[in-house]
N, C-alpha and C. Protein backbone atom coordinates (compact mmCIF):
# COMPACT_ATOMS: atom_id res chain seq x y z
N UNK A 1 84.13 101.61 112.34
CA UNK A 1 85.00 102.65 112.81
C UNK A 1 84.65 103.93 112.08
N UNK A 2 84.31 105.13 113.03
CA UNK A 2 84.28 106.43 112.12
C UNK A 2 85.49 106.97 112.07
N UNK A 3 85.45 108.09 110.76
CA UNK A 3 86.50 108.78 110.36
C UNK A 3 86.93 109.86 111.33
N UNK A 4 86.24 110.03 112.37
CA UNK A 4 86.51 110.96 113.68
C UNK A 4 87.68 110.06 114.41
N UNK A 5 87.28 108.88 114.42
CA UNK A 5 88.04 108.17 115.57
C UNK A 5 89.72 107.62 114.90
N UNK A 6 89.83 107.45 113.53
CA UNK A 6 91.06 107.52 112.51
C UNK A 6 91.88 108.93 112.62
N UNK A 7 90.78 109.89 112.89
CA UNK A 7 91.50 111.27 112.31
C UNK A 7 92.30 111.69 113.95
N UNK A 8 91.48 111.04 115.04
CA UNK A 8 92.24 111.40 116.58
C UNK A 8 93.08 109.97 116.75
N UNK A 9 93.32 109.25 116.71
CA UNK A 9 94.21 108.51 116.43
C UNK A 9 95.65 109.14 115.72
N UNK A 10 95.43 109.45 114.39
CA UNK A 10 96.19 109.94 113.45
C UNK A 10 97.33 111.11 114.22
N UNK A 11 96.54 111.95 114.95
CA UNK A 11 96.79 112.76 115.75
C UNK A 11 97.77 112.59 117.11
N UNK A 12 97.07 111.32 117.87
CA UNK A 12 97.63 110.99 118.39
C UNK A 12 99.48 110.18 118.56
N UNK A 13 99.22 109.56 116.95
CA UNK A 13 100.64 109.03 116.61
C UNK A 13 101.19 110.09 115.83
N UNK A 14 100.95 111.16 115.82
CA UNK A 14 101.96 112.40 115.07
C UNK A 14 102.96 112.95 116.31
N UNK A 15 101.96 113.16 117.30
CA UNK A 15 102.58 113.12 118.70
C UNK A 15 104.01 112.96 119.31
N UNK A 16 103.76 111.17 118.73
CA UNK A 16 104.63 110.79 119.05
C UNK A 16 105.61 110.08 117.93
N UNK A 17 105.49 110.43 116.89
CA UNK A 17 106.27 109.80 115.76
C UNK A 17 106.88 111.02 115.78
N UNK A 18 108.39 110.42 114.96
CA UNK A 18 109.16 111.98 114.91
C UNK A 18 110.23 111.11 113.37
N UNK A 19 108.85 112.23 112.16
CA UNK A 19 109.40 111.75 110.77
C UNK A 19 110.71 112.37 111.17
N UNK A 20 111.68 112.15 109.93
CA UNK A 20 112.74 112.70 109.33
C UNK A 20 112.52 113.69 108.32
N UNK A 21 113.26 114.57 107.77
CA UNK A 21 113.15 115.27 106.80
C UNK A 21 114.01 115.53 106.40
N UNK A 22 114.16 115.58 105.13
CA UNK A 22 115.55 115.85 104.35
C UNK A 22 115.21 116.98 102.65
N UNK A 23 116.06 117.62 103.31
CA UNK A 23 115.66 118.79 102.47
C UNK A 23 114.01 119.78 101.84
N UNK A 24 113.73 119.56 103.18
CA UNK A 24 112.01 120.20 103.32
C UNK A 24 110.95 119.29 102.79
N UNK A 25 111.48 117.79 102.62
CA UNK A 25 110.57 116.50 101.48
C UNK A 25 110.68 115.39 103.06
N UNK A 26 109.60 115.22 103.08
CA UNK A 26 109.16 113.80 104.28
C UNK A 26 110.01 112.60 103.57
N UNK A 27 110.78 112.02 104.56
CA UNK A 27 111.67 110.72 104.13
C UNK A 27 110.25 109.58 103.63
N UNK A 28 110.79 109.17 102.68
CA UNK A 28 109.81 108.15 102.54
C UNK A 28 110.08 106.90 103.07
N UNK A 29 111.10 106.87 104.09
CA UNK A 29 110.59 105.62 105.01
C UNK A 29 109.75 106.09 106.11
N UNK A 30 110.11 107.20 106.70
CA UNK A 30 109.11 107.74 107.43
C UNK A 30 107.26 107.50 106.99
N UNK A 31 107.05 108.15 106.10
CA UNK A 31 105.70 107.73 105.28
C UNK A 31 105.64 106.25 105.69
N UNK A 32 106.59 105.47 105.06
CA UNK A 32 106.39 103.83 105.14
C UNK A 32 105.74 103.30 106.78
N UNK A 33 106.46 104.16 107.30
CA UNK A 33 106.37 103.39 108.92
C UNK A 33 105.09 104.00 109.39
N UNK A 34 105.13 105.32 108.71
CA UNK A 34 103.18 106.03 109.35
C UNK A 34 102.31 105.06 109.10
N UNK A 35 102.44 104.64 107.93
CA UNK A 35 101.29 104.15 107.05
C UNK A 35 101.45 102.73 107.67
N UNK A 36 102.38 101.60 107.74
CA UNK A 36 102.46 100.82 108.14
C UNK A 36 101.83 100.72 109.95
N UNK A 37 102.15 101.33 110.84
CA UNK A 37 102.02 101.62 111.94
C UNK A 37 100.26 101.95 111.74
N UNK A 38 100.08 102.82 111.09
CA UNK A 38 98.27 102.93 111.12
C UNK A 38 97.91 101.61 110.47
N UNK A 39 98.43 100.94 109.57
CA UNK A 39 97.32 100.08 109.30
C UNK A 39 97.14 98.03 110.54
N UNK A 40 98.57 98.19 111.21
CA UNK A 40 98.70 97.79 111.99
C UNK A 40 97.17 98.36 113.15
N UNK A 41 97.56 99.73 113.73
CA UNK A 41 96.35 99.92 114.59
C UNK A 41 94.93 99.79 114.33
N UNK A 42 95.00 99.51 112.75
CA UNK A 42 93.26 99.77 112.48
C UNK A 42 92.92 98.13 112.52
N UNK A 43 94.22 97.11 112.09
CA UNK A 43 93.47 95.71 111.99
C UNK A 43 93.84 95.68 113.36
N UNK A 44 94.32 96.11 114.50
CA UNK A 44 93.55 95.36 115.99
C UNK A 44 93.16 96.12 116.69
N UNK A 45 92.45 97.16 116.16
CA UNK A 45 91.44 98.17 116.97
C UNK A 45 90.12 97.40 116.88
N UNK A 46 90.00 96.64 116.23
CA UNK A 46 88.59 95.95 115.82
C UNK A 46 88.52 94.49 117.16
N UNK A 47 89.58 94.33 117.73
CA UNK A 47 89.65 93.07 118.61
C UNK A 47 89.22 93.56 120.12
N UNK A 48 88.71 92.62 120.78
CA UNK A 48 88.41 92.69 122.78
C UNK A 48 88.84 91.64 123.01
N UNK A 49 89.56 92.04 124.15
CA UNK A 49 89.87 91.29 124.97
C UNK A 49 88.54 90.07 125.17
N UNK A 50 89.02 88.93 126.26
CA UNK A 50 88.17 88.19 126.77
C UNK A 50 87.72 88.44 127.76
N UNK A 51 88.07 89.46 128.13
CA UNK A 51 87.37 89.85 129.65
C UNK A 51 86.14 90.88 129.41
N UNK A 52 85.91 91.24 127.91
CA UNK A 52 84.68 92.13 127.55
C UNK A 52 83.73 91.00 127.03
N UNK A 53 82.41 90.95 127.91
CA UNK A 53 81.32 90.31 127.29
C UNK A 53 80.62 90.96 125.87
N UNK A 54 81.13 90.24 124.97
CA UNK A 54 80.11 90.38 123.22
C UNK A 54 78.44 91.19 123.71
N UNK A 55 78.08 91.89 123.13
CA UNK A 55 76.57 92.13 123.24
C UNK A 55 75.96 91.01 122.73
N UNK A 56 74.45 91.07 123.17
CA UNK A 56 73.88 89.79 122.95
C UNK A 56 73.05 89.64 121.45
N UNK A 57 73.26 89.04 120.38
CA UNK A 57 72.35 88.79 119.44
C UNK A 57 72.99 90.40 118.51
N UNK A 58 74.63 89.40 118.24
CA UNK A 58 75.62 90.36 117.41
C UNK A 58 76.22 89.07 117.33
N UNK A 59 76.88 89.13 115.98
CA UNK A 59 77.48 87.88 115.11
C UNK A 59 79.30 88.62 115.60
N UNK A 60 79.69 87.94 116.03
CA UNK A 60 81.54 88.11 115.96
C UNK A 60 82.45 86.85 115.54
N UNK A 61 83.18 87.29 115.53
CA UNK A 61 84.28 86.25 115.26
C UNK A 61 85.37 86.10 116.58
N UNK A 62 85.57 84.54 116.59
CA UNK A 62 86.18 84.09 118.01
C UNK A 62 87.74 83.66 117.40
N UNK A 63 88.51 84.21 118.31
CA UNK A 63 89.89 83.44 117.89
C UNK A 63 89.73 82.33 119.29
N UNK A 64 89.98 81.14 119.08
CA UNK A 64 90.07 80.45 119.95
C UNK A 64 91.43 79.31 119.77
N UNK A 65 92.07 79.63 120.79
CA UNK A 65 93.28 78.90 120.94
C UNK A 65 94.55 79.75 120.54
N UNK A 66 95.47 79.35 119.66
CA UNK A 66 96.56 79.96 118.65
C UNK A 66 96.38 80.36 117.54
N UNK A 67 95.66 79.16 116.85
CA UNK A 67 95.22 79.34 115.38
C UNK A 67 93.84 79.60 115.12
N UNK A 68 92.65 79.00 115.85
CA UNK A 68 91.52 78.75 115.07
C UNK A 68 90.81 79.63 115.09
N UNK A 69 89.84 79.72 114.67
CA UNK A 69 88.92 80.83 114.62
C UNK A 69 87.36 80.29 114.14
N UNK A 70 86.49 80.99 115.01
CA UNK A 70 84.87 80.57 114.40
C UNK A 70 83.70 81.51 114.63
N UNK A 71 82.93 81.83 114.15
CA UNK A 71 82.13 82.73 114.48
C UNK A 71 80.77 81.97 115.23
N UNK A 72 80.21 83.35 115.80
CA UNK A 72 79.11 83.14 117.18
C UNK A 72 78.19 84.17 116.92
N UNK A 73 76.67 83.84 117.23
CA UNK A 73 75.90 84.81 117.11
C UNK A 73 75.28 85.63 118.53
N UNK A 74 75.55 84.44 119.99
CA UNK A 74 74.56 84.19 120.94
C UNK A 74 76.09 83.79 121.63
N UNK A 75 75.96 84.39 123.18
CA UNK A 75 76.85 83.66 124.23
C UNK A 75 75.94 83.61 125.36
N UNK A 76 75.15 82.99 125.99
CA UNK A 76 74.93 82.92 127.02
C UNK A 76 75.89 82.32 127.91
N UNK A 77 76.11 83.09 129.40
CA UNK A 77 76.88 82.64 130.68
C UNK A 77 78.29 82.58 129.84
N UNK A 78 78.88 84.15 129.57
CA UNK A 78 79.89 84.64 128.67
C UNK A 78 81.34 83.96 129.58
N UNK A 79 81.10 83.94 130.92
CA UNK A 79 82.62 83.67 131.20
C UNK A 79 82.49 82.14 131.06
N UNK A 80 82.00 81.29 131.71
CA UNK A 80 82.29 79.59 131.18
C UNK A 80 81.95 78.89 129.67
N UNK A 81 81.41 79.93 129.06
CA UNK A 81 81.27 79.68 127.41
C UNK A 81 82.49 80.20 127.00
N UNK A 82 83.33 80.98 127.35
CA UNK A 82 84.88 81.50 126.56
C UNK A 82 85.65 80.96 127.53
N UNK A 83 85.75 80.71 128.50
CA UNK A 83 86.53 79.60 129.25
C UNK A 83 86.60 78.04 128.32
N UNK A 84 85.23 77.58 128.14
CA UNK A 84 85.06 76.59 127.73
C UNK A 84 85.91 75.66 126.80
N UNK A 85 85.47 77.28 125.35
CA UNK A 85 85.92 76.98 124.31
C UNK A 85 87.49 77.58 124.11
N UNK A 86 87.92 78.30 125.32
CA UNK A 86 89.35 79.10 125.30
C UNK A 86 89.10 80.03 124.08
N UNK A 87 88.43 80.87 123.95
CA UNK A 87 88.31 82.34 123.54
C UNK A 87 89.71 83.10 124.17
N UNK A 88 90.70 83.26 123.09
CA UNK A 88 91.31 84.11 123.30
C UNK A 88 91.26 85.74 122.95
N UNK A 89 90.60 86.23 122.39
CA UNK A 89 89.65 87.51 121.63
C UNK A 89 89.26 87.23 120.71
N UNK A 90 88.21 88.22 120.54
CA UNK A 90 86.79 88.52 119.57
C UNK A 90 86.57 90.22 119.00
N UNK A 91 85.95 89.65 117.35
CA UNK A 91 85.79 90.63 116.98
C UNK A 91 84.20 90.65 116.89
N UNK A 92 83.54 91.76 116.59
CA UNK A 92 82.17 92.06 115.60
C UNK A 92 82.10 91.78 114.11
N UNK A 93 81.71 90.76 113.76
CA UNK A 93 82.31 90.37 112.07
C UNK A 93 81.87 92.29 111.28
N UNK A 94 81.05 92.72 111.57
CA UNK A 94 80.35 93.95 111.16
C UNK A 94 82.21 95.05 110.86
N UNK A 95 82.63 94.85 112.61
CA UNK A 95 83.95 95.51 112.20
C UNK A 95 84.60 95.29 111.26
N UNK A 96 85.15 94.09 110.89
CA UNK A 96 85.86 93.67 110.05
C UNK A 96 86.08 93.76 109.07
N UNK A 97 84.71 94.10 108.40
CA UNK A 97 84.32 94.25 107.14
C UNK A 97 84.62 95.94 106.62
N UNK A 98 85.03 96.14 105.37
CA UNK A 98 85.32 97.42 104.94
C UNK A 98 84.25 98.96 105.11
N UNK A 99 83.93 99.76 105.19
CA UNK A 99 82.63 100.74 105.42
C UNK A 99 83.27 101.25 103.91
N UNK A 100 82.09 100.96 103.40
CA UNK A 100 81.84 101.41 101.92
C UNK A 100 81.08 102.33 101.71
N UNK A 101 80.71 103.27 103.37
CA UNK A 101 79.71 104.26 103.35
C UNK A 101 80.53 105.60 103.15
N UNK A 102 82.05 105.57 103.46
CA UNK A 102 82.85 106.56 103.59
C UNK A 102 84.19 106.16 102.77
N UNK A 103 84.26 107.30 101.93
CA UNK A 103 85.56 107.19 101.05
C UNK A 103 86.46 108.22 101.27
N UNK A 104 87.67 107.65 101.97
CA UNK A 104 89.24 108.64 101.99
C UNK A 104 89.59 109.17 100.95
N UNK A 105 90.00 110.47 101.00
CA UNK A 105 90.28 111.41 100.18
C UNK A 105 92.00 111.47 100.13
């Protein structure tokens, strides 16, 4: 994820969030619920649906079923291979992982 696509996001839920303020100081439950609410969107911005075919010869991670989960490198014949195994969404393990190339200020 780039810091372009956090910062229009960010934007986007200012929009529509409507902090409180009390005496010209941001309520700090308000803060709580920004911050909570973004970090909610960033762990399932990283997920697709099952109706998006994985690119081919990219490692992801499969939720399959309720609970389980396993990773895949290769899907050939994407709809009866996630039918198969009941792929309920998938990530890019690559997403998942932290970018240690960019540090928030």
């Amino acid at each position: 994820m780039k810091i372009e696509d956090i910062e229009k996001k960010s934007l986007e839920y200012a929009k529509t969030a409507t902090p409180s303020c009390v005496f010209g100081d941001f309520d700090k439950y308000a803060i709580a619920d920004a911050f909570e609410h973004g970090a909610n969107w960033r762990i399932n911005s990283v997920w697709h649906e099952v109706s998006e075919e994985p690119e081919r010869n990219r490692i992801y991670l499969a939720q399959l079923g309720d609970s389980a989960f396993d990773t895949f490198y290769d899907s050939k014949n994407w709809v009866n291979f996630s039918r198969g195994i009941n792929i309920q969404r998938w990530a890019y393990v690559e997403d998942l992982l932290p970018n240690k190339q960019e540090e928030f200020i």
